[in-house]
ModelCIF file with pLDDT and N, C-alpha, C, O atoms, coordinates in Angstrom:
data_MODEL
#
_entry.id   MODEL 
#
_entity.id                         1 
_entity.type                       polymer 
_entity.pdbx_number_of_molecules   1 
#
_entity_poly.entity_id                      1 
_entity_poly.type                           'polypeptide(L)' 
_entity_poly.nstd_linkage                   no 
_entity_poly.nstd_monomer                   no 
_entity_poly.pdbx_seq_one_letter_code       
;(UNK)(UNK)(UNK)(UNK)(UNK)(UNK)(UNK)(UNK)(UNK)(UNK)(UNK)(UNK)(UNK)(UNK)(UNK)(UNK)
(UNK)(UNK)(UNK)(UNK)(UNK)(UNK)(UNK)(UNK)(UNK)(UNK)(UNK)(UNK)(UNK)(UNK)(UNK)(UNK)
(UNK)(UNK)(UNK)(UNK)(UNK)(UNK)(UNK)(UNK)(UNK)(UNK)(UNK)(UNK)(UNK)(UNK)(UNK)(UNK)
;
_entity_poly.pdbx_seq_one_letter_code_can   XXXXXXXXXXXXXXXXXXXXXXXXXXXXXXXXXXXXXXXXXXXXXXXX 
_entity_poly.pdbx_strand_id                 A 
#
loop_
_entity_poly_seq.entity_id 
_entity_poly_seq.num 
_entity_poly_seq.mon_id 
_entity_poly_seq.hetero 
1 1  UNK n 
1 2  UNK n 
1 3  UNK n 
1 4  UNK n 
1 5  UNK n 
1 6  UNK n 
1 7  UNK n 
1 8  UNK n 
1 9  UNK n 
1 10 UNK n 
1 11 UNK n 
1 12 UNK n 
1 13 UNK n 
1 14 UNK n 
1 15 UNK n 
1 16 UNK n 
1 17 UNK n 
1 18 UNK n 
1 19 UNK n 
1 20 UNK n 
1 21 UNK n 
1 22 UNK n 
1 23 UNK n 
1 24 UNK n 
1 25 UNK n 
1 26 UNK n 
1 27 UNK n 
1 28 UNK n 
1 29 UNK n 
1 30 UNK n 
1 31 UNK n 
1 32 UNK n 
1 33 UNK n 
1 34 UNK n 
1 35 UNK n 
1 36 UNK n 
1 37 UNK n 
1 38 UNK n 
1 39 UNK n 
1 40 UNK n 
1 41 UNK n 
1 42 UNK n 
1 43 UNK n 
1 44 UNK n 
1 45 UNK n 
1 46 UNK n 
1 47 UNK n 
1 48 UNK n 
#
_struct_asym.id          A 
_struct_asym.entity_id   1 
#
loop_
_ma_qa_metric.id 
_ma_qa_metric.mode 
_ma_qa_metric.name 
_ma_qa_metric.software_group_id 
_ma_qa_metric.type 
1 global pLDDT . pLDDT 
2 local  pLDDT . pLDDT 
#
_ma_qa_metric_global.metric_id      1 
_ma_qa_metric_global.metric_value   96.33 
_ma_qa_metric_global.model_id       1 
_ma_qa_metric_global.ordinal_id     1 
#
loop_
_ma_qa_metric_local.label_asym_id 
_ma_qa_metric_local.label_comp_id 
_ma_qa_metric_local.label_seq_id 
_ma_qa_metric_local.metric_id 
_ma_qa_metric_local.metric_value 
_ma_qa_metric_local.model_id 
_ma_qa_metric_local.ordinal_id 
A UNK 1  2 96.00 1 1  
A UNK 2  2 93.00 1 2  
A UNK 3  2 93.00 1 3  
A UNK 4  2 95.00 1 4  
A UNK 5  2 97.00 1 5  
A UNK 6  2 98.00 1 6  
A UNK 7  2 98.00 1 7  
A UNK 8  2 98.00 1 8  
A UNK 9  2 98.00 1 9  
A UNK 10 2 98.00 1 10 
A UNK 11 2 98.00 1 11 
A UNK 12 2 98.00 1 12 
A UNK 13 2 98.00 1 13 
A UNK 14 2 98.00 1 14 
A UNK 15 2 98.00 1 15 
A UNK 16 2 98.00 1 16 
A UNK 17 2 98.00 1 17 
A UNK 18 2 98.00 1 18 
A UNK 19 2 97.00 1 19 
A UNK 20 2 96.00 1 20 
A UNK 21 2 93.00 1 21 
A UNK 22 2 88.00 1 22 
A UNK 23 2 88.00 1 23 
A UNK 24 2 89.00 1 24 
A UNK 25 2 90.00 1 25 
A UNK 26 2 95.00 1 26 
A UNK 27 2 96.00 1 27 
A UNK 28 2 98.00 1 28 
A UNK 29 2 98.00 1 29 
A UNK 30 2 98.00 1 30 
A UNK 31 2 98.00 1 31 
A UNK 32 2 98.00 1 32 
A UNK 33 2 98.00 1 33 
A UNK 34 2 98.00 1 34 
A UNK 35 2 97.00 1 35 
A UNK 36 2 98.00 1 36 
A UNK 37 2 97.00 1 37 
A UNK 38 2 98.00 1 38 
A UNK 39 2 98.00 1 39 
A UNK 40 2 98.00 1 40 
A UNK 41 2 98.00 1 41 
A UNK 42 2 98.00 1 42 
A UNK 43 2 98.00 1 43 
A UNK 44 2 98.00 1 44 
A UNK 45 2 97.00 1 45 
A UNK 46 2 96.00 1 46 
A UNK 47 2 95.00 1 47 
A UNK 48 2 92.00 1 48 
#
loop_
_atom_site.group_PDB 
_atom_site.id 
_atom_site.type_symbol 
_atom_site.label_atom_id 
_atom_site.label_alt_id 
_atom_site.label_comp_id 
_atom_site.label_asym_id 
_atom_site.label_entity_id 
_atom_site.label_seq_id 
_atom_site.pdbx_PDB_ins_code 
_atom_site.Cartn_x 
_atom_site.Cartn_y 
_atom_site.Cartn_z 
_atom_site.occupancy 
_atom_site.B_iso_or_equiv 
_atom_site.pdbx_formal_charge 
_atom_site.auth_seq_id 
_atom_site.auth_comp_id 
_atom_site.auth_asym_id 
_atom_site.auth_atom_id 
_atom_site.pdbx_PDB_model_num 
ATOM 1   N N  . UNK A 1 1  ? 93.792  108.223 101.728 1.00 96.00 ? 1  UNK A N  1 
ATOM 2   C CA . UNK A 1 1  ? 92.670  109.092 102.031 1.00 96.00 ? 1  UNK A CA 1 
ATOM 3   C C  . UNK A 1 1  ? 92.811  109.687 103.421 1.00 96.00 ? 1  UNK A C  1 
ATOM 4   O O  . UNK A 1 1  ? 93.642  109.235 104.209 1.00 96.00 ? 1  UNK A O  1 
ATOM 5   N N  . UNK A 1 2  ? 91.822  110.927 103.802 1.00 93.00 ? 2  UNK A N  1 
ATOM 6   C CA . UNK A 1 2  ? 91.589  111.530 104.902 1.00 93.00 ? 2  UNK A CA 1 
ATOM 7   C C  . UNK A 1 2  ? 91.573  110.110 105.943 1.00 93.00 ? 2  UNK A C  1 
ATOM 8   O O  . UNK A 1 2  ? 92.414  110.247 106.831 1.00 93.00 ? 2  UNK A O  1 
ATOM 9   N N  . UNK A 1 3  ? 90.993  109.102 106.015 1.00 93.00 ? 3  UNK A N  1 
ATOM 10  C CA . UNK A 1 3  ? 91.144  108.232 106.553 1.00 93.00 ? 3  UNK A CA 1 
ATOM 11  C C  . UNK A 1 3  ? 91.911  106.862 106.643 1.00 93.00 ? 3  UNK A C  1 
ATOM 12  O O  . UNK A 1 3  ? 91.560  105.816 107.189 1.00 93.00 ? 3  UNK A O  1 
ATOM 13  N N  . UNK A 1 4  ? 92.916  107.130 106.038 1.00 95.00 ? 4  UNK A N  1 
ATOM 14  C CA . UNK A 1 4  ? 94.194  106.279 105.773 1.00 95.00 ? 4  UNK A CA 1 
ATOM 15  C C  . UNK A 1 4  ? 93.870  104.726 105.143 1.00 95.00 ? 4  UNK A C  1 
ATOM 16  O O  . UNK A 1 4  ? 94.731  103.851 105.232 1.00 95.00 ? 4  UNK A O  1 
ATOM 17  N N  . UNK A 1 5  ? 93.020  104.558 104.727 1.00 97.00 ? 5  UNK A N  1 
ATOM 18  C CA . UNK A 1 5  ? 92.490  104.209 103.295 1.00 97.00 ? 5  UNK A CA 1 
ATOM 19  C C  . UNK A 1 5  ? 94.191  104.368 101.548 1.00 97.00 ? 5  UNK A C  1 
ATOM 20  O O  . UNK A 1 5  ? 94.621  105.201 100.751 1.00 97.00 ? 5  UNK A O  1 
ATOM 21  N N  . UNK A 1 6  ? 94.394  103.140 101.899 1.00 98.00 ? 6  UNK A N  1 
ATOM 22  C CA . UNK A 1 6  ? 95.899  102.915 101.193 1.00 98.00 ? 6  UNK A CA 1 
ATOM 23  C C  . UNK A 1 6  ? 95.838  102.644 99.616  1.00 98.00 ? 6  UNK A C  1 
ATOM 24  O O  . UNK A 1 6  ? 94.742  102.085 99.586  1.00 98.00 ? 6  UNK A O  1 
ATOM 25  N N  . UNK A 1 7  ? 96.202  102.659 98.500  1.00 98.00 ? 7  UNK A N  1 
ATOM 26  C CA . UNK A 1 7  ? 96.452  102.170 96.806  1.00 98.00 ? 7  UNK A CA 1 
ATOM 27  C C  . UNK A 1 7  ? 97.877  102.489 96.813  1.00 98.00 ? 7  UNK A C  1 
ATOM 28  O O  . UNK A 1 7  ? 98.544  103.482 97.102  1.00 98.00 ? 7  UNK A O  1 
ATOM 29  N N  . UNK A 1 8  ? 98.264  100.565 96.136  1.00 98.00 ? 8  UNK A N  1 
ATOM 30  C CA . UNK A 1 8  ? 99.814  101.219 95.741  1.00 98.00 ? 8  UNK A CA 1 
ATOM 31  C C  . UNK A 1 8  ? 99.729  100.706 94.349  1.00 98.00 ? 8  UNK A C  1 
ATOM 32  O O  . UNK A 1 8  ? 98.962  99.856  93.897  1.00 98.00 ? 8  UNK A O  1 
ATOM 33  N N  . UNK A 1 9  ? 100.692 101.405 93.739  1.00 98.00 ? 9  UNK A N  1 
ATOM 34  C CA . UNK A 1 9  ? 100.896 100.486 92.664  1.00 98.00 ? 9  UNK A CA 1 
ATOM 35  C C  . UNK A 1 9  ? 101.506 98.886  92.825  1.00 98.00 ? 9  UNK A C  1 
ATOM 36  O O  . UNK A 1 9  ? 102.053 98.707  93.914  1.00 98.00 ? 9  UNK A O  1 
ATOM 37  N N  . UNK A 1 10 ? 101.495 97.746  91.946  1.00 98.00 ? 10 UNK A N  1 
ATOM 38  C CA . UNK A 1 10 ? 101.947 96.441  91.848  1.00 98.00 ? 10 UNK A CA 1 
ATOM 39  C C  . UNK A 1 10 ? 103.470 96.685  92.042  1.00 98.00 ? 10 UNK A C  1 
ATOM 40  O O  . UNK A 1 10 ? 104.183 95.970  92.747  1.00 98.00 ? 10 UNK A O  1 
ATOM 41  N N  . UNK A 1 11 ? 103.895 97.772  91.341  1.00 98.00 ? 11 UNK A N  1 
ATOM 42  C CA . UNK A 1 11 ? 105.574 97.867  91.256  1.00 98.00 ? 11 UNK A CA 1 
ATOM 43  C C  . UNK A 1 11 ? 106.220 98.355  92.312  1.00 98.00 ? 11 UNK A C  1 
ATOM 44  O O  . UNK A 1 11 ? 107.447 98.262  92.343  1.00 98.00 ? 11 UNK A O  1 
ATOM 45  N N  . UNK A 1 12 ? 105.356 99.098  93.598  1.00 98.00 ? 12 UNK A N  1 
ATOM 46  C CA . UNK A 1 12 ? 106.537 99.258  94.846  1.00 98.00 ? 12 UNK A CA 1 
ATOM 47  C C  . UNK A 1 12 ? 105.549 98.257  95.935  1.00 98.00 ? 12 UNK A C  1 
ATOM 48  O O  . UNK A 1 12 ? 105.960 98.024  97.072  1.00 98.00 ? 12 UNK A O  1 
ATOM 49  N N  . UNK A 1 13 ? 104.550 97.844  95.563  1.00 98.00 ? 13 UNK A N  1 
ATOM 50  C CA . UNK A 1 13 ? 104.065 97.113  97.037  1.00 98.00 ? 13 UNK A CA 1 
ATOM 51  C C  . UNK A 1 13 ? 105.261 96.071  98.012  1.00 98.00 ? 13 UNK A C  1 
ATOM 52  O O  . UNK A 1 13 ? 105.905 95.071  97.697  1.00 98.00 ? 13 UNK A O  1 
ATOM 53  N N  . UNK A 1 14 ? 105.198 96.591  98.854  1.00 98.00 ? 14 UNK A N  1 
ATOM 54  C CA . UNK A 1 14 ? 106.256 95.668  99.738  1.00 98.00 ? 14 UNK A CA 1 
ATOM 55  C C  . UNK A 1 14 ? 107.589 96.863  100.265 1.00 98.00 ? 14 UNK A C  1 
ATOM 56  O O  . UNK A 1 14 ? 108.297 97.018  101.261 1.00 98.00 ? 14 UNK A O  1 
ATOM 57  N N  . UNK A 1 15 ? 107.412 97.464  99.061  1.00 98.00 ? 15 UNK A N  1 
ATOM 58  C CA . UNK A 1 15 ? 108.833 98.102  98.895  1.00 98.00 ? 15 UNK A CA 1 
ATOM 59  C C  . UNK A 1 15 ? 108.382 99.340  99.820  1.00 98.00 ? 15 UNK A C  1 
ATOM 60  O O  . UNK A 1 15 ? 108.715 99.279  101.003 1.00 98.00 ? 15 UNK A O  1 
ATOM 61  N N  . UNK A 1 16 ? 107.374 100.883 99.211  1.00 98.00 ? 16 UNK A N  1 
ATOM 62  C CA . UNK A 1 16 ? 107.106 101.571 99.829  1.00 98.00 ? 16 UNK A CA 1 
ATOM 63  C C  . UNK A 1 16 ? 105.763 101.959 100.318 1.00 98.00 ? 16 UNK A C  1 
ATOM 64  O O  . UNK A 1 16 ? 104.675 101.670 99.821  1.00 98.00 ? 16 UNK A O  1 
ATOM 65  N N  . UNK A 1 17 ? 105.995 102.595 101.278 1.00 98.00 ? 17 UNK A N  1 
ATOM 66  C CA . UNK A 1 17 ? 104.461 102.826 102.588 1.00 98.00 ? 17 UNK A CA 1 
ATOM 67  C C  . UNK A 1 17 ? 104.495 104.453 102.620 1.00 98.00 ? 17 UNK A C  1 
ATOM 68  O O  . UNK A 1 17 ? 105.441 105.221 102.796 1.00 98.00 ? 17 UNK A O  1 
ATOM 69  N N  . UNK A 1 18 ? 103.218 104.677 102.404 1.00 98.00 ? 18 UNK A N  1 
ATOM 70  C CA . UNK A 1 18 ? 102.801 106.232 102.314 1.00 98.00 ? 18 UNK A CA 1 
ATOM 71  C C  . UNK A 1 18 ? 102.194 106.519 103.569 1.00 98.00 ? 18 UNK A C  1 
ATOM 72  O O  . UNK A 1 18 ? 101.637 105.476 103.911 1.00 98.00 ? 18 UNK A O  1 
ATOM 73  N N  . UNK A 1 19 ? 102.023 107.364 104.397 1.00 97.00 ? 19 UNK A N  1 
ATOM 74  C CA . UNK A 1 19 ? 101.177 107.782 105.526 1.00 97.00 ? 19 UNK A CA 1 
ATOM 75  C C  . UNK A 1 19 ? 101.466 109.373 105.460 1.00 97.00 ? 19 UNK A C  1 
ATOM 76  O O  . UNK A 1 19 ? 102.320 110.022 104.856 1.00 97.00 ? 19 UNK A O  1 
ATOM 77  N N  . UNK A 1 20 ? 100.210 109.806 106.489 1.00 96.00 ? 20 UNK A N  1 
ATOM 78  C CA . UNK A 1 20 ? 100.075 111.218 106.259 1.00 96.00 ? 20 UNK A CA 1 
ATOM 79  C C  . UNK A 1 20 ? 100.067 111.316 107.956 1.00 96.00 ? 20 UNK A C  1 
ATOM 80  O O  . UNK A 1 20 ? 100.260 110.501 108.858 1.00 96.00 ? 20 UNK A O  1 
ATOM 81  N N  . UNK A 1 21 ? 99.630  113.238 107.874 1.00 93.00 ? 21 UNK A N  1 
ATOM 82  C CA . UNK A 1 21 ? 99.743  113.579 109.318 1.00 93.00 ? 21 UNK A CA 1 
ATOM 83  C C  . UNK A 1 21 ? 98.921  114.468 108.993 1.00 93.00 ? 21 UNK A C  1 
ATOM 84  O O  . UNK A 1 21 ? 99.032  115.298 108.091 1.00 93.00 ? 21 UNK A O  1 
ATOM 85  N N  . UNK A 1 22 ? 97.678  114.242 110.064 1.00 88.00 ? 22 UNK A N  1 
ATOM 86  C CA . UNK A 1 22 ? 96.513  115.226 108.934 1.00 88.00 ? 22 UNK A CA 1 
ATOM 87  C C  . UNK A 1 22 ? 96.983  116.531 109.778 1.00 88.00 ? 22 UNK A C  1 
ATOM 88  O O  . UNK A 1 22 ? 97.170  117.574 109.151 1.00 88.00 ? 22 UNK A O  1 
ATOM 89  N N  . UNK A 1 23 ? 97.175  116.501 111.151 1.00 88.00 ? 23 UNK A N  1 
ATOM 90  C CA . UNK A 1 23 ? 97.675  117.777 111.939 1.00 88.00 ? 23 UNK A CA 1 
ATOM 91  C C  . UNK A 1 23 ? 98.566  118.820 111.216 1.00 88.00 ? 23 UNK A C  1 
ATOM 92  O O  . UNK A 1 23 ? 98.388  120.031 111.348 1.00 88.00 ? 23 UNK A O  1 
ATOM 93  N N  . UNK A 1 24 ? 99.369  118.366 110.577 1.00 89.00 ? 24 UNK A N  1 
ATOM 94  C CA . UNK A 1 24 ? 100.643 119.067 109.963 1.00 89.00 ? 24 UNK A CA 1 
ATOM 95  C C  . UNK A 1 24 ? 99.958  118.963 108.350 1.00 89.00 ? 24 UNK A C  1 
ATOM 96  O O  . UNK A 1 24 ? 100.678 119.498 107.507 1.00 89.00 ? 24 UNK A O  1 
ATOM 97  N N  . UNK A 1 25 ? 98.924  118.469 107.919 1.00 90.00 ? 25 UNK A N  1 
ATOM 98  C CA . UNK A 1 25 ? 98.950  118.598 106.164 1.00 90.00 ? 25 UNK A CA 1 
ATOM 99  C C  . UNK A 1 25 ? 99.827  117.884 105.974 1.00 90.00 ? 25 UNK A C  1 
ATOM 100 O O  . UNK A 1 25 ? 100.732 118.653 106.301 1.00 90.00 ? 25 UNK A O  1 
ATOM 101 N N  . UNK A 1 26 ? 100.451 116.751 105.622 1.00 95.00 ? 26 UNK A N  1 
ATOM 102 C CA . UNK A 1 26 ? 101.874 116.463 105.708 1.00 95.00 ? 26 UNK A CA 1 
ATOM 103 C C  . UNK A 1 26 ? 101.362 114.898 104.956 1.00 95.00 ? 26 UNK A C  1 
ATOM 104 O O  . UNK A 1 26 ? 100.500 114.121 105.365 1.00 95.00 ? 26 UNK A O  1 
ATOM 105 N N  . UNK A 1 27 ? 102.027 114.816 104.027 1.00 96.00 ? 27 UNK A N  1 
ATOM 106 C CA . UNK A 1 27 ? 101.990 113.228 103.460 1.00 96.00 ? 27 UNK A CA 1 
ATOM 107 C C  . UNK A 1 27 ? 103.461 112.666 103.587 1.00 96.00 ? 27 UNK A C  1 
ATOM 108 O O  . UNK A 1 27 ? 104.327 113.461 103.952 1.00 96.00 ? 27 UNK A O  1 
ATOM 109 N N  . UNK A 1 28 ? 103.769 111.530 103.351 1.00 98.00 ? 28 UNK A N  1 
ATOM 110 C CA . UNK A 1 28 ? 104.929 110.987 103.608 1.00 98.00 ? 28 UNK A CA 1 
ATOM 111 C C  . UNK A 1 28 ? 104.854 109.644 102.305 1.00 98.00 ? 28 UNK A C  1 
ATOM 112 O O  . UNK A 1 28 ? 103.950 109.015 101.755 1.00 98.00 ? 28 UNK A O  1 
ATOM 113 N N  . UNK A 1 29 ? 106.329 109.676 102.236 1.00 98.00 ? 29 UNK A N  1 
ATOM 114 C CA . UNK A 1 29 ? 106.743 108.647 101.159 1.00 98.00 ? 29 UNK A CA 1 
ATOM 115 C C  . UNK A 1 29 ? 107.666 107.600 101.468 1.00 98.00 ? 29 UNK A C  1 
ATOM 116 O O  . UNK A 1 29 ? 108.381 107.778 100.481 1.00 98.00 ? 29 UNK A O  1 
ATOM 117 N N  . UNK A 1 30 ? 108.341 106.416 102.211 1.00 98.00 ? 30 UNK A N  1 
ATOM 118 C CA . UNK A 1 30 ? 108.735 105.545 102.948 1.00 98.00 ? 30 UNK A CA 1 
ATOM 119 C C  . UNK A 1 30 ? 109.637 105.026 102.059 1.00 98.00 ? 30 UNK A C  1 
ATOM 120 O O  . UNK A 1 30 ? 110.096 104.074 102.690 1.00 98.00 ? 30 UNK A O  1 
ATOM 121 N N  . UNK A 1 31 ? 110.271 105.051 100.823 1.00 98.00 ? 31 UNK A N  1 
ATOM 122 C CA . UNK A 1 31 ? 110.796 103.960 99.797  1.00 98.00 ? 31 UNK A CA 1 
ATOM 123 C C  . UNK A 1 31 ? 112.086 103.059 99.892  1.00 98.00 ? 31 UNK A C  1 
ATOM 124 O O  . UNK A 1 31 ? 113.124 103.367 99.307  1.00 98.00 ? 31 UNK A O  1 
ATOM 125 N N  . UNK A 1 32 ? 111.957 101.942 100.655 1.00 98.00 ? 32 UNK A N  1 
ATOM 126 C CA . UNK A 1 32 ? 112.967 100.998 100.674 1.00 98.00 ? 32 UNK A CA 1 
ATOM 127 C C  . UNK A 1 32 ? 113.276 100.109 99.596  1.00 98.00 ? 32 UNK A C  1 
ATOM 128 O O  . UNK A 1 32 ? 112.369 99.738  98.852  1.00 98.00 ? 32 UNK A O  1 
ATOM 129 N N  . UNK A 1 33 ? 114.808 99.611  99.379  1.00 98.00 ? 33 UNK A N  1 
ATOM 130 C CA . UNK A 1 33 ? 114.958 98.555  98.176  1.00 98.00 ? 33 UNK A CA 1 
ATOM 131 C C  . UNK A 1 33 ? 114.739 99.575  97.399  1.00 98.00 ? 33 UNK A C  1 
ATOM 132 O O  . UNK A 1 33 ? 113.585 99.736  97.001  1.00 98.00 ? 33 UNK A O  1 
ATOM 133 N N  . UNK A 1 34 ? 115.608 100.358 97.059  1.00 98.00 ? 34 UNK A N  1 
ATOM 134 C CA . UNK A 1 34 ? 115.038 101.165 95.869  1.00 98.00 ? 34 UNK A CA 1 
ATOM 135 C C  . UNK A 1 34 ? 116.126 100.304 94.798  1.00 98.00 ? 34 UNK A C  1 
ATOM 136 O O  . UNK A 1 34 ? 117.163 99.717  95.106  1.00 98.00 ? 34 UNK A O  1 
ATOM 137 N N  . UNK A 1 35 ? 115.370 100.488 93.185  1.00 97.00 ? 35 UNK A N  1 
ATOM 138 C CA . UNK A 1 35 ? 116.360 100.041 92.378  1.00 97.00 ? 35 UNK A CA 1 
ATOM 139 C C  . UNK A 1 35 ? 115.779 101.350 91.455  1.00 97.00 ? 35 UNK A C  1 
ATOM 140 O O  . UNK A 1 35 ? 114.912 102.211 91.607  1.00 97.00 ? 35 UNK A O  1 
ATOM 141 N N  . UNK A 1 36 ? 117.125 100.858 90.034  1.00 98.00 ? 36 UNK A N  1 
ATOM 142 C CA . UNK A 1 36 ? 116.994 101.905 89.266  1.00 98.00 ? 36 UNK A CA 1 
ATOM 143 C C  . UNK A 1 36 ? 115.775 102.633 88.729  1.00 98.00 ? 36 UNK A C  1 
ATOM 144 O O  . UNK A 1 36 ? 115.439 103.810 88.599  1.00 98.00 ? 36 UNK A O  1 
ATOM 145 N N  . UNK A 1 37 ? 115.148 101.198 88.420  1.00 97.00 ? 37 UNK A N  1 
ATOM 146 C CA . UNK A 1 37 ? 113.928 101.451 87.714  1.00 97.00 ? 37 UNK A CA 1 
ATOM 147 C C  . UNK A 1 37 ? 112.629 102.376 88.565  1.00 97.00 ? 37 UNK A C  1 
ATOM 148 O O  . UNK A 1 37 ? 111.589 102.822 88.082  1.00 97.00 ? 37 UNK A O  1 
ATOM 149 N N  . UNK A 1 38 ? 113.212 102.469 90.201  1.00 98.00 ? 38 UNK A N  1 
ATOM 150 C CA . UNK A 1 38 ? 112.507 103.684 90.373  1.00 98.00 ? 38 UNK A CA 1 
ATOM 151 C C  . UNK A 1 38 ? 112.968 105.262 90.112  1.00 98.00 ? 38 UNK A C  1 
ATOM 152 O O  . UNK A 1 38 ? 112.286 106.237 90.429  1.00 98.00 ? 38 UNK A O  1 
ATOM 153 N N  . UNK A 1 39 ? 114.220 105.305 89.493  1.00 98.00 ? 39 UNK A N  1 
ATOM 154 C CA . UNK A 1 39 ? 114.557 106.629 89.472  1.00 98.00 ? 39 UNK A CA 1 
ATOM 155 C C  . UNK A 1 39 ? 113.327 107.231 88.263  1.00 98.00 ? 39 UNK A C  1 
ATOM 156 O O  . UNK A 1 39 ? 113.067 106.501 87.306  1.00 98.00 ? 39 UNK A O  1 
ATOM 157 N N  . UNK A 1 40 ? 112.601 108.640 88.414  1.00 98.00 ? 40 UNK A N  1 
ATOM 158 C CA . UNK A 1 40 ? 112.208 109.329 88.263  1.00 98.00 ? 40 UNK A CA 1 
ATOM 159 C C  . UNK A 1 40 ? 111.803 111.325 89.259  1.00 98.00 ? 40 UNK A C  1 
ATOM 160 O O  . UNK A 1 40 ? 112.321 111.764 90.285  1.00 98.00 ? 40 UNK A O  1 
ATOM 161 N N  . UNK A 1 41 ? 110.936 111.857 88.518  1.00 98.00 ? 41 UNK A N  1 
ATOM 162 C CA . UNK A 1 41 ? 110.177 113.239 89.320  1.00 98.00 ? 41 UNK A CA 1 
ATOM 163 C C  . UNK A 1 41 ? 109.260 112.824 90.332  1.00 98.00 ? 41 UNK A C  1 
ATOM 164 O O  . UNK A 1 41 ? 108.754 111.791 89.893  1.00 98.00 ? 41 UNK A O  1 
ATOM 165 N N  . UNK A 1 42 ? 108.935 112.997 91.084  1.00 98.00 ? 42 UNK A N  1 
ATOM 166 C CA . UNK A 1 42 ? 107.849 112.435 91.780  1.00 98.00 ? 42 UNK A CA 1 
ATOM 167 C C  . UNK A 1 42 ? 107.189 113.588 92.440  1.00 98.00 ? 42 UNK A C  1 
ATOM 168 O O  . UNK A 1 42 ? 107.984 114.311 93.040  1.00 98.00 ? 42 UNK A O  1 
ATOM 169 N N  . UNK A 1 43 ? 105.688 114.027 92.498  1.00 98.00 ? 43 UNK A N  1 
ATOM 170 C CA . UNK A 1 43 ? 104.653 114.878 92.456  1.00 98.00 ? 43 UNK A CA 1 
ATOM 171 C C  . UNK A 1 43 ? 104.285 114.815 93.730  1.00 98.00 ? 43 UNK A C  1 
ATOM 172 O O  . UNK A 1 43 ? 104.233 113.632 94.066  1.00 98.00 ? 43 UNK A O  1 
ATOM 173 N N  . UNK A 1 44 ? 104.038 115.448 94.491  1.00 98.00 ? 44 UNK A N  1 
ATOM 174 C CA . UNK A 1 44 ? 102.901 115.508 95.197  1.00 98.00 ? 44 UNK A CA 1 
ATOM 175 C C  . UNK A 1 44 ? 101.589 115.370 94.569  1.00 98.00 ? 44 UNK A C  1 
ATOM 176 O O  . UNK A 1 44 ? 101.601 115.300 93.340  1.00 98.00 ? 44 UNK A O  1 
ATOM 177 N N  . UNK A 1 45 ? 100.191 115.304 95.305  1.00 97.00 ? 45 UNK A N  1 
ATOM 178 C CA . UNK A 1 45 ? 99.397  115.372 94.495  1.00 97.00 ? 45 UNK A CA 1 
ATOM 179 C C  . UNK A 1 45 ? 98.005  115.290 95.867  1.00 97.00 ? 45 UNK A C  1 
ATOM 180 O O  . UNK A 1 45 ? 97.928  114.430 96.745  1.00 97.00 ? 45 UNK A O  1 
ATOM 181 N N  . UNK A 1 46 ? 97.260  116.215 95.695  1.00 96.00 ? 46 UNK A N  1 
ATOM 182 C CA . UNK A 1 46 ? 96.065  116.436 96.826  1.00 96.00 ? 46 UNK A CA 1 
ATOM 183 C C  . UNK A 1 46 ? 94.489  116.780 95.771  1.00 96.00 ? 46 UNK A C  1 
ATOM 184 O O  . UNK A 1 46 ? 94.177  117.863 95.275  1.00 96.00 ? 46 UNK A O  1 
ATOM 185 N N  . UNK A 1 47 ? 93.613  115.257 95.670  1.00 95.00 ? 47 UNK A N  1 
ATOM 186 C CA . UNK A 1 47 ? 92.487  115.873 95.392  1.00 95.00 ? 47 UNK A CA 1 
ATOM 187 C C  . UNK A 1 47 ? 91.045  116.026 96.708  1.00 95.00 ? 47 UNK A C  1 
ATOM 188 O O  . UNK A 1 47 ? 90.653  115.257 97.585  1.00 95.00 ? 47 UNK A O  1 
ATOM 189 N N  . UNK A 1 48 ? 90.711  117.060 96.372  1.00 92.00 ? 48 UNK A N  1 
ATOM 190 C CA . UNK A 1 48 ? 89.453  117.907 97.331  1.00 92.00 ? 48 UNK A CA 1 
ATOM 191 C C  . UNK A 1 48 ? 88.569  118.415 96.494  1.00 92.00 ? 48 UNK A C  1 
ATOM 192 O O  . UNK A 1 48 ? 87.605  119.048 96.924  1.00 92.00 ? 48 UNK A O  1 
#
């Protein structure tokens, strides 16, 4: 959230950390330990 207010899913907790930059609009995606089973598309996604 606007106030960095966090939800991860069960399947990357530990693994990846999201943070934003409200200055820049800017979200961020952190993903360490990646294994296969994360390969996929991955979305942005902004609700207002």
């Amino acid at each position: 959230t606007t106030g960095g207010r966090t939800v991860y899913a069960e399947s990357v907790k530990g693994r990846f950390t999201i943070s934003r930059d409200n200055a820049k609009n800017t979200v961020y995606l952190q993903m360490n330990s990646l294994n296969p089973e994360d390969t996929a598309v991955y979305y942005c996604n902004v609700i207002s």
